[in-house]
N, C-alpha and C. Protein backbone atom coordinates (compact mmCIF):
# COMPACT_ATOMS: atom_id res chain seq x y z
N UNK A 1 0.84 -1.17 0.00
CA UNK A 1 0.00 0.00 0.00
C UNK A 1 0.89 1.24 0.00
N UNK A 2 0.70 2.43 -0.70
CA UNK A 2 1.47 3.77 -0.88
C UNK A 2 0.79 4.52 0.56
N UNK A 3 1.81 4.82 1.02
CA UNK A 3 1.66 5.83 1.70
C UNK A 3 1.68 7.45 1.38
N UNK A 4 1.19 8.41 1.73
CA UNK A 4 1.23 9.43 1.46
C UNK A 4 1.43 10.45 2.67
N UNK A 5 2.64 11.17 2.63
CA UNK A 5 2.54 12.30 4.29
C UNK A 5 1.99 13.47 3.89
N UNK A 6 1.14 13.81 4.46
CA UNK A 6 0.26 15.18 4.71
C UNK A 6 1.07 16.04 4.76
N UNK A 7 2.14 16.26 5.28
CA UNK A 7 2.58 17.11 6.32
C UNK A 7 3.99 17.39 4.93
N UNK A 8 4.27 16.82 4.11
CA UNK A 8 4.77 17.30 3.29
C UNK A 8 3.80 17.85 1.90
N UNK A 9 4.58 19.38 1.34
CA UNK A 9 3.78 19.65 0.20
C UNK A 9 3.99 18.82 -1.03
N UNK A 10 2.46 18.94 -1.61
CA UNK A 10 2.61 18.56 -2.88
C UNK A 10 3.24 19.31 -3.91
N UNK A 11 4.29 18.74 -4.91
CA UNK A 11 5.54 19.39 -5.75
C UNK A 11 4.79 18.69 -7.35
N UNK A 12 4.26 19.66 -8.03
CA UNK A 12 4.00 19.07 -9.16
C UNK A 12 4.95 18.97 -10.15
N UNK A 13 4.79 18.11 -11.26
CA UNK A 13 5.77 17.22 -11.67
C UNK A 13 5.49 17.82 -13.39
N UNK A 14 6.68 18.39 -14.00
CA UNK A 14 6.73 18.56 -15.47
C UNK A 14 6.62 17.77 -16.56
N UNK A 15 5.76 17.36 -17.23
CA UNK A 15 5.88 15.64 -18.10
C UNK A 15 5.74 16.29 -19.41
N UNK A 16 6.79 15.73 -20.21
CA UNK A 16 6.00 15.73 -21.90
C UNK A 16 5.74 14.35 -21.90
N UNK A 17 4.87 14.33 -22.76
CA UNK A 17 3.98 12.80 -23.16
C UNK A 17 4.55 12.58 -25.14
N UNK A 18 5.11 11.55 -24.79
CA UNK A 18 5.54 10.88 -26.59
C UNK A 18 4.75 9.79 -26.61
N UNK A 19 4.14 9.84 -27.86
CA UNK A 19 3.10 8.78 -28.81
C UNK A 19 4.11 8.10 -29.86
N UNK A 20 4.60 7.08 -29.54
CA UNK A 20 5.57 6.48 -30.70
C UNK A 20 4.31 5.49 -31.91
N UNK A 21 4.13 5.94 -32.75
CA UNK A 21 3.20 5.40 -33.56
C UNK A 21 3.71 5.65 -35.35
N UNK A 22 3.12 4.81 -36.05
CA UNK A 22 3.42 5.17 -37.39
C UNK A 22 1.36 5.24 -37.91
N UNK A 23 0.56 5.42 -36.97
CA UNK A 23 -0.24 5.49 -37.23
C UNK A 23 -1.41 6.78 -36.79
N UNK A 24 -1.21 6.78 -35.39
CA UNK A 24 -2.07 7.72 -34.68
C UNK A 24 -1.42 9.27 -35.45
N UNK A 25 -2.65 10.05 -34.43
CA UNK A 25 -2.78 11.35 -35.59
C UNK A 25 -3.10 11.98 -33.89
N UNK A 26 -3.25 13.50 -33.55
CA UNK A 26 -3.66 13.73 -32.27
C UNK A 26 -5.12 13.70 -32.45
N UNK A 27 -6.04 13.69 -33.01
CA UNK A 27 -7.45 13.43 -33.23
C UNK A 27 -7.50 11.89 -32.62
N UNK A 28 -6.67 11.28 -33.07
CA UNK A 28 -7.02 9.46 -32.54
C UNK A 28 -6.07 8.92 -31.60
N UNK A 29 -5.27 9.49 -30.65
CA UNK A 29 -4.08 9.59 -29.71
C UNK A 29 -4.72 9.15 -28.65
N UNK A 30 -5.26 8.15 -28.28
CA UNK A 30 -6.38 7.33 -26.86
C UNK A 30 -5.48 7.55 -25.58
N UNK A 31 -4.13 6.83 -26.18
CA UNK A 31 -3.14 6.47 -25.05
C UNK A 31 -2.57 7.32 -24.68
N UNK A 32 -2.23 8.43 -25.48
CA UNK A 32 -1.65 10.03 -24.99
C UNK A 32 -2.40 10.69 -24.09
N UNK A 33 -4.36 10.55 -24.85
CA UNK A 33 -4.77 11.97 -23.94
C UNK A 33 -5.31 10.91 -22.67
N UNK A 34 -4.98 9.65 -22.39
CA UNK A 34 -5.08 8.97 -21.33
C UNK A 34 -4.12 9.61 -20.23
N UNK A 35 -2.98 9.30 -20.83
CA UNK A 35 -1.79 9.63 -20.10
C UNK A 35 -2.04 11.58 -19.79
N UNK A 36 -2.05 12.35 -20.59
CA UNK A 36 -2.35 13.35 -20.32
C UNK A 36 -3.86 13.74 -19.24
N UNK A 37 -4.74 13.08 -19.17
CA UNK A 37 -6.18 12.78 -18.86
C UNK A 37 -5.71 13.04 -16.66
N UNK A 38 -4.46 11.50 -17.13
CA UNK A 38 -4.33 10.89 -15.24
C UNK A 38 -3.40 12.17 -14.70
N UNK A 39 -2.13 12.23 -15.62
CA UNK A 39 -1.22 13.28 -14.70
C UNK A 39 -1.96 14.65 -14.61
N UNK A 40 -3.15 15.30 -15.38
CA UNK A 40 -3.04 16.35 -15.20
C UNK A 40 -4.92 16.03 -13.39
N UNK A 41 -5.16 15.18 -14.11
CA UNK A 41 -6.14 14.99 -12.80
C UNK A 41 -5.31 15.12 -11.12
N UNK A 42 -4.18 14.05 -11.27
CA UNK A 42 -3.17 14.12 -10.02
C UNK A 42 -2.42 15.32 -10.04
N UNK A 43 -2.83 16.44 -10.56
CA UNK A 43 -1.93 17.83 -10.02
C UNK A 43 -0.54 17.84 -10.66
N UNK A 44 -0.10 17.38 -11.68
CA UNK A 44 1.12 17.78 -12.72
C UNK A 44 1.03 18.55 -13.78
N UNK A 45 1.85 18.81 -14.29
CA UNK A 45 1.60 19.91 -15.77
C UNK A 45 2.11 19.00 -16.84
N UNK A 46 1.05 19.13 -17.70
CA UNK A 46 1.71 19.00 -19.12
C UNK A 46 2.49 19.49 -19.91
N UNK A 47 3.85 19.34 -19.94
CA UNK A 47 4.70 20.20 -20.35
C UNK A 47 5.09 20.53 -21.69
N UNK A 48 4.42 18.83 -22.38
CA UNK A 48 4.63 19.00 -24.14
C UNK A 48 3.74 17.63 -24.20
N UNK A 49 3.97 17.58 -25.67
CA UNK A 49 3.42 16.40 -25.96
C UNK A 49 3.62 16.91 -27.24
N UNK A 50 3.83 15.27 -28.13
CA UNK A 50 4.32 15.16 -29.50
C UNK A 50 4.25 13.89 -29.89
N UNK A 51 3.49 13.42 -31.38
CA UNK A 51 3.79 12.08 -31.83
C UNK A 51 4.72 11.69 -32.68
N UNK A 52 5.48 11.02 -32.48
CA UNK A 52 7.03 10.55 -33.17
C UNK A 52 6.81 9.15 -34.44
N UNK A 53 7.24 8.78 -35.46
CA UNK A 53 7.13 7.79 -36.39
C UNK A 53 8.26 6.91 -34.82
N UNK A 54 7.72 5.13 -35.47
CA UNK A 54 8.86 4.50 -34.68
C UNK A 54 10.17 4.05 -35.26
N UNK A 55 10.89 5.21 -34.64
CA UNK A 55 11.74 5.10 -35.93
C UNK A 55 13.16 5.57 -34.99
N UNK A 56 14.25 4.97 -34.40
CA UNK A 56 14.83 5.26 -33.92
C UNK A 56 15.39 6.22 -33.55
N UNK A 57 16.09 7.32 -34.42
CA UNK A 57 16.06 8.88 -34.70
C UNK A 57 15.35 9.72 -34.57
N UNK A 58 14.06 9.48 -34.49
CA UNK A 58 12.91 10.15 -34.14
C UNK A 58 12.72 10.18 -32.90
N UNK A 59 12.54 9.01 -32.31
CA UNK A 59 12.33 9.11 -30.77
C UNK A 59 13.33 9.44 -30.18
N UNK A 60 14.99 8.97 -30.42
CA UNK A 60 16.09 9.80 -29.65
C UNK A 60 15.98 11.41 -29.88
N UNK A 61 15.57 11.58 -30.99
CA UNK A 61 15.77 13.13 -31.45
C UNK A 61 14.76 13.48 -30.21
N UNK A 62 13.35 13.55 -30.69
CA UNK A 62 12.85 14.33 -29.61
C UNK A 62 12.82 13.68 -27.58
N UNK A 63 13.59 12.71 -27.66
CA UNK A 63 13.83 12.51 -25.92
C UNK A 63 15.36 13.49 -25.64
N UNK A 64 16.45 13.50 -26.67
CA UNK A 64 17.36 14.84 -26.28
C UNK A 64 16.57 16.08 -26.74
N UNK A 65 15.77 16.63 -27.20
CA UNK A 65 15.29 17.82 -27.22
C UNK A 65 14.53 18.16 -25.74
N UNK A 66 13.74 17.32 -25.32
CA UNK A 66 13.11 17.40 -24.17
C UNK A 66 14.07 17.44 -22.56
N UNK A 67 15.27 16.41 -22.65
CA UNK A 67 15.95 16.50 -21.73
C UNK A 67 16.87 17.82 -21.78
N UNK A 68 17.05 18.45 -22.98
CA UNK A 68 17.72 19.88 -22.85
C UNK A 68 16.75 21.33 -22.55
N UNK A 69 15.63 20.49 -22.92
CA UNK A 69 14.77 21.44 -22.35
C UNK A 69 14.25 21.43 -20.56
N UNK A 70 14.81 22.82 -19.66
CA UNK A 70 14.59 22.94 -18.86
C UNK A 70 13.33 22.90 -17.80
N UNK A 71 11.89 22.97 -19.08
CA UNK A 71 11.35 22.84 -18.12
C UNK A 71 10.14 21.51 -18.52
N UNK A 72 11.04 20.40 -18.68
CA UNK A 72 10.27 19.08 -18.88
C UNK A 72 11.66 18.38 -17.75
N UNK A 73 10.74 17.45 -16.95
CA UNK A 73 11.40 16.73 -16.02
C UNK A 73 10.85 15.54 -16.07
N UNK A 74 10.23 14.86 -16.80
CA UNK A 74 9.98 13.59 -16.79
C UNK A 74 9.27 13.55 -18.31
N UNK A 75 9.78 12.47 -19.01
CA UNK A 75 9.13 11.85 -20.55
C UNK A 75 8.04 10.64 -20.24
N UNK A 76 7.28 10.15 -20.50
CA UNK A 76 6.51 9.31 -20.55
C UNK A 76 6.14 8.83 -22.20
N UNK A 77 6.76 7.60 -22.62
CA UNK A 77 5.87 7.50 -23.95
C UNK A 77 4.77 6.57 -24.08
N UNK A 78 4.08 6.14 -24.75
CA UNK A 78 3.09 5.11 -25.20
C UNK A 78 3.58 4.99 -26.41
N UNK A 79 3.27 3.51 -26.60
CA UNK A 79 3.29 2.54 -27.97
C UNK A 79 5.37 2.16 -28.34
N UNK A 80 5.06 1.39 -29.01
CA UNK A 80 6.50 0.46 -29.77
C UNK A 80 7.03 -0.07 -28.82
N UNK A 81 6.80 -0.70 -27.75
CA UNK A 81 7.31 -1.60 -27.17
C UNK A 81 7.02 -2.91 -27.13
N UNK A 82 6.72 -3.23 -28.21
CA UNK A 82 6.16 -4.55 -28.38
C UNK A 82 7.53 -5.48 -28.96
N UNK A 83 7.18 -6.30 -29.88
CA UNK A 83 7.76 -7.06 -30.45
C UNK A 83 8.23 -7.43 -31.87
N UNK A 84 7.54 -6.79 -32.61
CA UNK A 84 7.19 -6.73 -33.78
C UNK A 84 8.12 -5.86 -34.58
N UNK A 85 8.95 -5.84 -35.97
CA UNK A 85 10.20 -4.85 -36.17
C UNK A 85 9.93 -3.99 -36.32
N UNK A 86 8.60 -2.82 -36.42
CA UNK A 86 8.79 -1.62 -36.09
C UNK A 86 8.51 -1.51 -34.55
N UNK A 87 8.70 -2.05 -33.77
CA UNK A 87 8.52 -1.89 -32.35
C UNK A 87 10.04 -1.74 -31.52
N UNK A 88 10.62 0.10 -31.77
CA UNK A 88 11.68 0.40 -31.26
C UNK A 88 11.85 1.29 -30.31
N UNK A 89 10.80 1.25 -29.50
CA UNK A 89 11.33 2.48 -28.04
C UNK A 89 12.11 1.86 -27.14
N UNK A 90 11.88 0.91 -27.07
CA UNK A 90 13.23 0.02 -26.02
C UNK A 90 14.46 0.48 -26.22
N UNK A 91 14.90 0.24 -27.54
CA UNK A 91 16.36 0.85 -28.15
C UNK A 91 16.98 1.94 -28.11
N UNK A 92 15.53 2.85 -28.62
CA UNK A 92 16.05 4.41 -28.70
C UNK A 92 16.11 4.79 -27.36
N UNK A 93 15.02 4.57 -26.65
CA UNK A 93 15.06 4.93 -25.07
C UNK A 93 16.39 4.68 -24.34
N UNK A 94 16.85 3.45 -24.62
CA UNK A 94 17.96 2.84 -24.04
C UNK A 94 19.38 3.41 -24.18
N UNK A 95 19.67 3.97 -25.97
CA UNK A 95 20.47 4.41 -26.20
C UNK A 95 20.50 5.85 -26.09
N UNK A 96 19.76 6.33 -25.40
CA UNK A 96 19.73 7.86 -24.31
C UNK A 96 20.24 7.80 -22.92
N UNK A 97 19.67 6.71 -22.44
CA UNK A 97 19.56 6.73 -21.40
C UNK A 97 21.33 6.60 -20.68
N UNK A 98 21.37 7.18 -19.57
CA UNK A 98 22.75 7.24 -18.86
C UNK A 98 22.60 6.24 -17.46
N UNK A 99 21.48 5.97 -16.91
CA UNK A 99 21.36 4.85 -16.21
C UNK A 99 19.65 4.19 -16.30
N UNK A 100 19.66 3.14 -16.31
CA UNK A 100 18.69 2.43 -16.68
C UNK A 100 17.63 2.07 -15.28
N UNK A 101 16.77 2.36 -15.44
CA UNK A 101 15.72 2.07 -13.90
C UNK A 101 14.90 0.40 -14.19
N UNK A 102 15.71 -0.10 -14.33
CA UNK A 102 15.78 -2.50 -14.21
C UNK A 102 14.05 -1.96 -13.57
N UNK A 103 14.05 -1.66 -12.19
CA UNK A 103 12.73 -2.29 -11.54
C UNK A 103 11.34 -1.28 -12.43
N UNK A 104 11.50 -0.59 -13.18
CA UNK A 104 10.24 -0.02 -13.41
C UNK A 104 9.97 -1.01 -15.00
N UNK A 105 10.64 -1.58 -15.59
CA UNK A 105 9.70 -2.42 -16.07
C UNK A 105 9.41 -3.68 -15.49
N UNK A 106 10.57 -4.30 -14.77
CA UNK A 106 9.91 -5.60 -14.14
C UNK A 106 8.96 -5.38 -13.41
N UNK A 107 7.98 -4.02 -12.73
CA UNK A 107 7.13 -4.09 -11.95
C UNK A 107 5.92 -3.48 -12.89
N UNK A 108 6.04 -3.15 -13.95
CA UNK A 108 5.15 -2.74 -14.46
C UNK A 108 4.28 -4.31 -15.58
N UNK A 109 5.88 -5.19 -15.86
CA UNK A 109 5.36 -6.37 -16.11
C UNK A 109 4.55 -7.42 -14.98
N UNK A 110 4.62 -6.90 -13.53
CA UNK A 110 4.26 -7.59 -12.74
C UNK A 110 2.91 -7.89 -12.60
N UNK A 111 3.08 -5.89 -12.65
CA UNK A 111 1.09 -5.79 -12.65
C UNK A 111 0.70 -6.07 -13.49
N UNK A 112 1.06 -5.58 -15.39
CA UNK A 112 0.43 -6.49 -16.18
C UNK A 112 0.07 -8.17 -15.82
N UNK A 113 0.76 -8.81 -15.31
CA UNK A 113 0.57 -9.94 -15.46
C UNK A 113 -0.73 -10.28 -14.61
N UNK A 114 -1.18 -9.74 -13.61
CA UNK A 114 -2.17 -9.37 -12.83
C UNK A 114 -3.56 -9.38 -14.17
N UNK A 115 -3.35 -9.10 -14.97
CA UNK A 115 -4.67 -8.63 -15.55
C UNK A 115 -4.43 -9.34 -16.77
N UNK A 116 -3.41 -9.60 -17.47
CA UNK A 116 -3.25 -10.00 -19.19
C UNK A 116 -2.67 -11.43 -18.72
N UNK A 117 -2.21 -11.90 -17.49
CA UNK A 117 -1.45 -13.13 -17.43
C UNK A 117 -0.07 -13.10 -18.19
N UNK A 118 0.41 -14.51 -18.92
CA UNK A 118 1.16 -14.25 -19.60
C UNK A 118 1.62 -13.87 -21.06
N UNK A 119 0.65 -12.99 -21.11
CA UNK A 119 0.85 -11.89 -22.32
C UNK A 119 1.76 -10.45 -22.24
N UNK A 120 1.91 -10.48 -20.49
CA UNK A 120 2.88 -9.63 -20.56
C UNK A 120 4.16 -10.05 -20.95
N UNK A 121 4.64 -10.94 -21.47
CA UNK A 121 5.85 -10.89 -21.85
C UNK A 121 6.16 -10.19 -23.51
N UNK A 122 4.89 -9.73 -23.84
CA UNK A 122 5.56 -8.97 -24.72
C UNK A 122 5.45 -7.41 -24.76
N UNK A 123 5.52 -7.20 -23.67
CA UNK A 123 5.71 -5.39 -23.35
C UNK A 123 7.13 -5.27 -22.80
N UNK A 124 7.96 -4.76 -23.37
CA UNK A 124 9.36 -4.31 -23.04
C UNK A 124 9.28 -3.12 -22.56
N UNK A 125 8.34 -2.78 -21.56
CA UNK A 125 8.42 -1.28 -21.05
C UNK A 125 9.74 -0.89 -20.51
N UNK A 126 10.21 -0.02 -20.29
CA UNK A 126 11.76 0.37 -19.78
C UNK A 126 11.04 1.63 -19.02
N UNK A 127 12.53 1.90 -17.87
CA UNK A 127 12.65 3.55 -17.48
C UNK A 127 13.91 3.62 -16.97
N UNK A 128 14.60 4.84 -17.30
CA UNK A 128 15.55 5.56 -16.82
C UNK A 128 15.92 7.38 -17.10
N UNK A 129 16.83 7.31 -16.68
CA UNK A 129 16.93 8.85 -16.61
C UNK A 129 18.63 9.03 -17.41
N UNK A 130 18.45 10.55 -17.90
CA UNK A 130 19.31 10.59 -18.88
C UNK A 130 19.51 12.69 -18.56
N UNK A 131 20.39 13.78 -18.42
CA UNK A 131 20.54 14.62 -18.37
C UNK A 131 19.34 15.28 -17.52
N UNK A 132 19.24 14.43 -16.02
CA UNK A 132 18.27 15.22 -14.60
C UNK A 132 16.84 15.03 -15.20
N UNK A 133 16.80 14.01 -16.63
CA UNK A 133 15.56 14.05 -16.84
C UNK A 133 14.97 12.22 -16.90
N UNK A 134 13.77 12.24 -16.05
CA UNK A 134 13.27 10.70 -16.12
C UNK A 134 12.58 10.50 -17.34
N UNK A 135 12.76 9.06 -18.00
CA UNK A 135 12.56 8.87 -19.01
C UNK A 135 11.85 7.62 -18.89
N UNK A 136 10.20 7.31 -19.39
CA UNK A 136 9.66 5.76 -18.99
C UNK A 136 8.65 5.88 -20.32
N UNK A 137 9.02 4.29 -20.86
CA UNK A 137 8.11 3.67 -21.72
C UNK A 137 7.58 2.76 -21.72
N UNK A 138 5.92 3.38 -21.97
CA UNK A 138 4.96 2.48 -21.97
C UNK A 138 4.77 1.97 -23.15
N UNK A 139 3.71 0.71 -23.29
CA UNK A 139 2.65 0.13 -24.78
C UNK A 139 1.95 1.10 -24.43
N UNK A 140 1.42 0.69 -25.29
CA UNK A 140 0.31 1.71 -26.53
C UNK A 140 -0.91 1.46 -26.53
N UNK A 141 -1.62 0.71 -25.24
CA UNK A 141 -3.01 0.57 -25.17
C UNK A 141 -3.27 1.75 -24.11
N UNK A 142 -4.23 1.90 -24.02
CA UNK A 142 -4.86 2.80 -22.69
C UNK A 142 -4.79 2.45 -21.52
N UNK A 143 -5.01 0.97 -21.58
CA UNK A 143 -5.03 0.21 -20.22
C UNK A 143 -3.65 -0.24 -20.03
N UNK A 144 -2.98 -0.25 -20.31
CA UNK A 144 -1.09 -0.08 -20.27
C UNK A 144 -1.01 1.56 -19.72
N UNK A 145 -1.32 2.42 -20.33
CA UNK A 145 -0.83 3.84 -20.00
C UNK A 145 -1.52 3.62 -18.42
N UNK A 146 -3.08 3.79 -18.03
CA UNK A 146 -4.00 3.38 -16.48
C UNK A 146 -3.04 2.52 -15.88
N UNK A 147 -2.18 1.49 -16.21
CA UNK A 147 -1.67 0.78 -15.40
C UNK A 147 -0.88 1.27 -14.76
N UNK A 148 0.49 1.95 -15.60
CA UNK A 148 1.81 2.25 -15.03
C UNK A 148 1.48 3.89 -14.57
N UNK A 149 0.48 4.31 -14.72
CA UNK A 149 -0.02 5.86 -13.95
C UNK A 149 -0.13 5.37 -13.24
N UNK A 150 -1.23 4.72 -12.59
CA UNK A 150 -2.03 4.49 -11.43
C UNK A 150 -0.90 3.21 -10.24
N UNK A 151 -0.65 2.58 -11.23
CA UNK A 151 0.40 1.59 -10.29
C UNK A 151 1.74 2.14 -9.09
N UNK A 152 2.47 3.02 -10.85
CA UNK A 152 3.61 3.23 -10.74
C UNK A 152 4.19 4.71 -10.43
N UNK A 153 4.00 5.14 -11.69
CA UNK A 153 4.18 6.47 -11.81
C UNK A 153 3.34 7.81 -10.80
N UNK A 154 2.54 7.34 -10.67
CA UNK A 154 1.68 8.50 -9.72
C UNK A 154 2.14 8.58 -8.76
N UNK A 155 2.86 7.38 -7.85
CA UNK A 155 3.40 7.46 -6.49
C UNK A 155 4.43 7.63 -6.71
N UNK A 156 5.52 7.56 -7.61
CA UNK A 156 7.03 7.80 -7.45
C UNK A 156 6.98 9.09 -8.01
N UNK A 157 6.23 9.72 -8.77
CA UNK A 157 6.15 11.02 -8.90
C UNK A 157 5.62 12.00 -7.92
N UNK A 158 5.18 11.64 -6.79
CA UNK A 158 4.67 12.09 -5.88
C UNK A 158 5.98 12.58 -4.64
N UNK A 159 6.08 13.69 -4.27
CA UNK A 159 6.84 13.74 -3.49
C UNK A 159 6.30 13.41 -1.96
N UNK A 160 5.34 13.38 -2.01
CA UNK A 160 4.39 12.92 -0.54
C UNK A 160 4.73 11.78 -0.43
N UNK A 161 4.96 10.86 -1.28
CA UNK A 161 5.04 9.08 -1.03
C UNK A 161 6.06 8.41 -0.46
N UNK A 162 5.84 8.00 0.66
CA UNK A 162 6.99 7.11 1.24
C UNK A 162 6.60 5.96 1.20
N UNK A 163 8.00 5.06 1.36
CA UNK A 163 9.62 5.61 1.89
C UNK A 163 10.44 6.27 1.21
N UNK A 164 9.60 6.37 -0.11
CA UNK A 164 10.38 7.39 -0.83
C UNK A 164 9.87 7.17 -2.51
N UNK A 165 10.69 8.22 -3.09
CA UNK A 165 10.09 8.51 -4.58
C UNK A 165 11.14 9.01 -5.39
N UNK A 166 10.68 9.11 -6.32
CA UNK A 166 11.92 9.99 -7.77
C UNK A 166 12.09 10.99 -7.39
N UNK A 167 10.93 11.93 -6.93
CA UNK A 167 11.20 13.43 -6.74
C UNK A 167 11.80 14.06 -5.91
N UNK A 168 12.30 13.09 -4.95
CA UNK A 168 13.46 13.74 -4.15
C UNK A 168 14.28 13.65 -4.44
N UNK A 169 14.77 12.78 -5.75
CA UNK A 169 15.68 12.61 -5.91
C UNK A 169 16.64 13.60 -7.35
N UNK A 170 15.43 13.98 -7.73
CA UNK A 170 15.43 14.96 -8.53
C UNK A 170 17.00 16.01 -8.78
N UNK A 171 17.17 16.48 -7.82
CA UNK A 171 18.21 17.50 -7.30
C UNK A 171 19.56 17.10 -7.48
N UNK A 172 19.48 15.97 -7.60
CA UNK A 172 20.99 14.97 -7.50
C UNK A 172 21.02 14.58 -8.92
N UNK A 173 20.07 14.40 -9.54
CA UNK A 173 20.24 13.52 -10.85
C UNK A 173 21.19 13.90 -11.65
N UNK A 174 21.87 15.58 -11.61
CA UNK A 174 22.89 15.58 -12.65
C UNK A 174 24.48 15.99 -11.87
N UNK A 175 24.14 15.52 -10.75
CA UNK A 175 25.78 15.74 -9.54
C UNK A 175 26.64 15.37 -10.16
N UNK A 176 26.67 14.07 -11.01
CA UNK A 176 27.79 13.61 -11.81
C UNK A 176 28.34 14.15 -13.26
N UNK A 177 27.73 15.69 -13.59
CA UNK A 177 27.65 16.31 -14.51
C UNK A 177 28.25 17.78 -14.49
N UNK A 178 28.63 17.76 -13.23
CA UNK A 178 28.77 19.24 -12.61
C UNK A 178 30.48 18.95 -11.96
């Protein structure tokens, strides 16, 4: 069960939202304005949002545009983590990334498995952080985006949540840069 302390303030959280698709359009973007729908209900800002082809260059391009941009502090994408050969956010994500966060997909496969069984083995969700900025990818259903909001992401984005969360940790993320 998440705990939450009162007695600390709530610190809202900067997100751009990426749609890795070779299909969606923002008129038909389910899993974006999902994702946009939960963080902005839990008190965060939408800081961008953009749909990318899945296409390796594309998604690195705009995850270093966003991490040089100062005022996005966390990426969230939906879709291409599947299996299938245009299914490349694992890669591009990966080959950004400067340290890799192992437990946010094994727990996001956990809870899938809770509801899809063993069909989660084909979601390669990932997260890590790359220039003070967190970086996590989801699939591309709606109920994938509801999962890792409501599971995952809402409480580690939360600075209220103990024993603890990302957002304290925030401050430190680029010590080794300085």
């Amino acid at each position: 069960m998440s705990r939450i302390d009162e007695q600390r303030p709530f610190l809202a959280v900067r997100i751009a939202i990426l749609t890795v698709s070779d299909t969606r359009t923002a008129t038909d973007d389910r899993s974006g304005d999902t994702l946009v729908e939960l963080l902005t209900r839990d008190g965060h800002t939408l800081a961008a949002r953009a749909i990318v082809k899945d296409e390796v260059s594309a998604i690195a391009g705009q995850l270093y545009d966003w991490i040089e941009n100062p005022d996005v502090d966390v990426v969230i994408s939906t879709g291409g983590t599947g299996v299938t050969g245009r299914d490349v956010t694992p890669e591009a994500f990966e080959s950004v990334f400067e340290k890799k966060i192992d437990g946010f997909g094994e727990l996001f496969r956990w809870i899938s498995y809770q509801k899809i069984k063993t069909s989660t083995i084909q979601s390669r969700a990932v997260g890590g952080v790359a220039g003070g900025t967190y970086l996590f990818a989801l699939p591309g259903s709606p109920s994938a985006c509801r999962d890792g909001w409501d599971e995952i992401l809402k409480w580690q984005l939360d600075y209220r949540h103990l024993p603890c969360n990302l957002v304290e940790l925030m401050p430190r993320l680029t010590e080794h840069l300085k």
